[in-house]
Structure formats: structure tokens, C-alpha cells
Protein backbone atom coordinates (compact mmCIF):
# COMPACT_ATOMS: atom_id res chain seq x y z
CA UNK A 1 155.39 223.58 54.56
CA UNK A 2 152.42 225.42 53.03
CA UNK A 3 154.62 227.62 51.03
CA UNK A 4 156.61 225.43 50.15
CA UNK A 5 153.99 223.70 48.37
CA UNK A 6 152.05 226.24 47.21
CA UNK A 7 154.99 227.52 45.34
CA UNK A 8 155.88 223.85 43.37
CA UNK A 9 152.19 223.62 42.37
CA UNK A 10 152.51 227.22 40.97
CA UNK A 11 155.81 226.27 38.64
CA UNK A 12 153.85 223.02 38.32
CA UNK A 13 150.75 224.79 36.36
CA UNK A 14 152.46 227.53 34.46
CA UNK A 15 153.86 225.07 32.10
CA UNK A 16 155.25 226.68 28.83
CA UNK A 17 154.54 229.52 26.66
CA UNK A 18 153.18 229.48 23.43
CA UNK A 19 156.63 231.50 22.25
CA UNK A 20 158.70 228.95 23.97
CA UNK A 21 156.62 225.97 22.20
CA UNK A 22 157.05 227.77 18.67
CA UNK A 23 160.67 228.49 19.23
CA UNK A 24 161.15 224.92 19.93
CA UNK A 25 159.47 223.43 16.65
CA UNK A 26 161.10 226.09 14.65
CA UNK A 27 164.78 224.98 15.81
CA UNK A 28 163.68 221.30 14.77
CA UNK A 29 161.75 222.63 11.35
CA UNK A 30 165.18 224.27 10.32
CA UNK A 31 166.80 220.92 11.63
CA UNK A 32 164.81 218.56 9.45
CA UNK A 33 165.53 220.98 6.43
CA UNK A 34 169.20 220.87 6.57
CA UNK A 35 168.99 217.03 7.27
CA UNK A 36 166.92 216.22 4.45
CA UNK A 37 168.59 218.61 1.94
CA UNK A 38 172.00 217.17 2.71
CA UNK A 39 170.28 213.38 2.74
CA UNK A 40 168.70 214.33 -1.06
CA UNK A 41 172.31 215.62 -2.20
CA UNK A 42 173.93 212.49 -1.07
CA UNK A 43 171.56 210.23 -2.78
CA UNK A 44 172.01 212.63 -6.06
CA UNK A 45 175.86 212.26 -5.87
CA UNK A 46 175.96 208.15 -5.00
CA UNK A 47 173.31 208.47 -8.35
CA UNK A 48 175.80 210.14 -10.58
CA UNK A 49 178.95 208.31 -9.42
CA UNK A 50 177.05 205.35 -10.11
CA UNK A 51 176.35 206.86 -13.68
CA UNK A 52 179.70 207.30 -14.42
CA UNK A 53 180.88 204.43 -13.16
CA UNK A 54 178.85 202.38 -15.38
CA UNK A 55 179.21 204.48 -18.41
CA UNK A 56 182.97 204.32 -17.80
CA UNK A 57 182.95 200.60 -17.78
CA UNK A 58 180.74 200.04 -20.64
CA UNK A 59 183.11 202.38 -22.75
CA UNK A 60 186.14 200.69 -21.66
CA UNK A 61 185.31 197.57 -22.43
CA UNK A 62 184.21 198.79 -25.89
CA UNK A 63 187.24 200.54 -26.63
CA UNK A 64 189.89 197.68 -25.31
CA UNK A 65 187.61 194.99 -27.49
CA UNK A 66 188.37 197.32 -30.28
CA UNK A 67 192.09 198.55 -29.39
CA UNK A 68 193.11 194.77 -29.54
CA UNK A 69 191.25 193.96 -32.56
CA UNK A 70 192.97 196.78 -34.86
CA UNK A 71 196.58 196.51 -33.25
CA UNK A 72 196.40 192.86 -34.24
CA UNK A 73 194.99 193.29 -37.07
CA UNK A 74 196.88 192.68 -40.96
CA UNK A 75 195.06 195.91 -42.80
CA UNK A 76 192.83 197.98 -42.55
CA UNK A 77 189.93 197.82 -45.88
CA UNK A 78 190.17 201.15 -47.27
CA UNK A 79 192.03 203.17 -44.94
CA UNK A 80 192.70 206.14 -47.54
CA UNK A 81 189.08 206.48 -48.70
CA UNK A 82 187.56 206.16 -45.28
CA UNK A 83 183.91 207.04 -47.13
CA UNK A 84 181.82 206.55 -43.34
CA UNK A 85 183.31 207.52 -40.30
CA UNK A 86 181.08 205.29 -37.93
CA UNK A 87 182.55 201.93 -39.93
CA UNK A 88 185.93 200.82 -39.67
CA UNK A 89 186.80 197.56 -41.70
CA UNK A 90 189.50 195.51 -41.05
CA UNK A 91 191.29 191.97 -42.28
CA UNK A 92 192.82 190.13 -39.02
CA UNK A 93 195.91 188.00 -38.70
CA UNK A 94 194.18 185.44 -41.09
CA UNK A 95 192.88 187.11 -43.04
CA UNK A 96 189.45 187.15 -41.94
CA UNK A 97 187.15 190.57 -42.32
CA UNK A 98 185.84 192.22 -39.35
CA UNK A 99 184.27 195.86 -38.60
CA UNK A 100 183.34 197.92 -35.72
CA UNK A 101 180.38 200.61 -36.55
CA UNK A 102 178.62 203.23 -34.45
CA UNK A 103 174.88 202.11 -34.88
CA UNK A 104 172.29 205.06 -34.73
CA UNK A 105 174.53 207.90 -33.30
CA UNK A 106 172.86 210.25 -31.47
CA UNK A 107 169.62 208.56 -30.69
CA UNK A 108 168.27 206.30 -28.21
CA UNK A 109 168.80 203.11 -29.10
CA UNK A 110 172.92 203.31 -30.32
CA UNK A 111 175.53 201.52 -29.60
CA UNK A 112 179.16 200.29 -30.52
CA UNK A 113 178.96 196.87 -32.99
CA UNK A 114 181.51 194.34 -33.64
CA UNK A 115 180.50 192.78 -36.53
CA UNK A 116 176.97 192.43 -35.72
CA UNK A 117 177.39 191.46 -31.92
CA UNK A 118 176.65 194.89 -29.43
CA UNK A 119 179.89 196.06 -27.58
CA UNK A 120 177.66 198.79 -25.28
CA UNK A 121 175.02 198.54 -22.60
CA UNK A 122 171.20 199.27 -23.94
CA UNK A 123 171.25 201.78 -20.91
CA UNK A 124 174.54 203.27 -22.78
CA UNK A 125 173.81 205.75 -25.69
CA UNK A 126 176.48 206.98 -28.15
CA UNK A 127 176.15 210.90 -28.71
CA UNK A 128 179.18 211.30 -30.77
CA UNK A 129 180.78 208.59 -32.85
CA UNK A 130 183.93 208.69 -35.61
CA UNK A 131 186.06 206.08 -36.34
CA UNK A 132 189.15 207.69 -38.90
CA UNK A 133 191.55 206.00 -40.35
CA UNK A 134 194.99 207.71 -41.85
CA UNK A 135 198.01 206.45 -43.25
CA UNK A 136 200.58 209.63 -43.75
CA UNK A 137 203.56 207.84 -44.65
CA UNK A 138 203.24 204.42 -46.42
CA UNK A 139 206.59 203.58 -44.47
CA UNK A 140 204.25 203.40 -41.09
CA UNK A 141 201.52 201.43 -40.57
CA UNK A 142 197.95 203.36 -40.69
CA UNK A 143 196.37 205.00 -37.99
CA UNK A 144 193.04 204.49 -36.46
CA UNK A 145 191.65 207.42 -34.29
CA UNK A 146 188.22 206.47 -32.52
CA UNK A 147 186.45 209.76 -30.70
CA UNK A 148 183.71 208.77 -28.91
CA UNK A 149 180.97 210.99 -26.55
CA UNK A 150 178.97 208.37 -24.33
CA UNK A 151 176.36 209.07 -21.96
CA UNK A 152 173.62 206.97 -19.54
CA UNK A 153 170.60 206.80 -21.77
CA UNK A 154 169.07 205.72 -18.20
CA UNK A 155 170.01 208.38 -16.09
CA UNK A 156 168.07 212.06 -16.20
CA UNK A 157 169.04 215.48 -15.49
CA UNK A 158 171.88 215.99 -13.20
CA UNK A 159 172.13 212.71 -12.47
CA UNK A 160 173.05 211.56 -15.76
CA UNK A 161 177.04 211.13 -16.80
CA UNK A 162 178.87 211.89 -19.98
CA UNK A 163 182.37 210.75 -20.79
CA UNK A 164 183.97 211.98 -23.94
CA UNK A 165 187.02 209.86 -25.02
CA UNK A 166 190.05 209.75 -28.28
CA UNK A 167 191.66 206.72 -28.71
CA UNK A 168 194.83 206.41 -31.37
CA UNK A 169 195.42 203.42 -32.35
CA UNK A 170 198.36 201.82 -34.99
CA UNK A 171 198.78 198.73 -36.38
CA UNK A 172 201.19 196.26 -35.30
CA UNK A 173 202.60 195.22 -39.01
């Protein structure tokens, strides 16, 4: 029985090696690295879909308000001279005058107008802006072609969307 006990209380007081104690923190050091990288890259991608999403939207919206509006529309107010490309003028159904405009392209605070009522987001900002208007044949109605680059003015680095859009647009008359 004396052995017996003599050798548990000798397993009992090696305890563990300073090796085995490092090896065991490194294994959960390289754990809690892989974890928290793959934690940060799923925050940065739910970030940038949410970017998009909402740049997306805000250009949508923009460019159906502004699809209906010309389609329905009687004229279009200078269509051959087309002197600024961020204004588009246009008479409606009764004859009333309306425009869209690209206000302050490229910096900060821009933004799609109708009339003098905002169309965009403040967090959207309009990189890229040209609204064209060509009639080739006076047979066919005129054409309005509306390019468009749109980014989150909110967003930074990586996390921060873009969308780049062309819409062609004819007249209904």
C-alpha cells in the first residue's frame, strides 16, 4: 500500500512542464488569431454589402424617378444643343417644365435634383454625372442617355461601394 501511494503522490507533484504549458498557449494564441481575423473579415464584408446595398437603392430610385419622368414626357427643351450635360430640361404631358441636374459632381456634397427637390441620399455622392440628349432621326423621338458613377460618401476604404450605371431612355411621343 506504501508504494502504491508513494507513486500517486509522485505523478501528483510533477505537474507540467514549462514546454508543455507554452505549447498549450501557443495552440490557443494561433487559435484566437485565425478566429479574430476571420471575425474582422466578416464584419468588413456585412460592411460593404451593406454599402452597396444602399448605394444601389439610392441610385435606383433616382434613376426610375427620372426614367418615368422623360418617357412621359412631351419634349425635351433643347435636345440638339444639349449646352450642359448635368441638366436635362423637359416639358411633361401638360406642358409643364421640369429638369433633373447633377449638383456638384465629384465632390462631397452632390447629388441627383429634380427640379430643386434631392433624388440621392446625403451619404450618396455622385462621382460621374452626364445626362445627353440625341435625336438622330427627326422620324423617332429623342434619346436621353444618363451615365452615372455613384459611390457611399459614408463608407471608407475597402469598405466603401461604387456602382457605375447607363440608362437609355426614349420618349413615348
Amino acid at each position: 500500500m506504501k508504494i502504491f501511494n508513494k507513486q500517486v503522490r509522485n505523478n501528483i507533484n510533477q505537474g507540467l512542464s514549462l514546454i508543455e504549458i507554452l505549447v498549450v498557449v501557443t495552440i490557443f494564441a494561433i487559435l484566437g488569431v485565425v478566429i479574430s481575423t476571420s471575425l474582422i473579415l466578416t464584419i468588413q464584408g456585412t460592411k460593404k454589402s451593406e454599402s452597396l446595398i444602399k448605394v444601389r437603392e439610392n441610385l435606383n430610385y433616382s434613376l426610375a424617378v427620372m426614367e418615368r419622368n422623360i418617357r412621359s414626357a412631351s419634349s425635351i427643351v433643347d435636345c440638339t444643343t444639349n449646352e450642359d450635360p448635368h441638366i436635362i430640361n423637359y416639358l411633361d404631358q401638360k406642358g409643364n417644365s421640369g429638369s433633373f441636374s447633377c449638383v456638384n459632381t465629384g465632390s462631397t456634397n452632390s447629388y441627383i435634383a429634380s427640379g430643386s427637390a434631392r433624388l440621392t441620399a446625403d451619404t450618396i455622392k455622385i462621382t460621374s454625372c452626364s445626362l445627353t440628349c440625341t435625336q438622330p432621326d427627326l422620324l423617332k423621338p429623342p434619346l436621353v442617355t444618363i451615365d452615372l458613377v455613384v459611390h457611399d460618401a459614408s463608407g471608407s476604404g475597402s469598405q466603401s461601394s461604387s456602382v457605375t450605371t447607363q440608362s437609355q431612355v426614349y420618349l413615348r411621343n
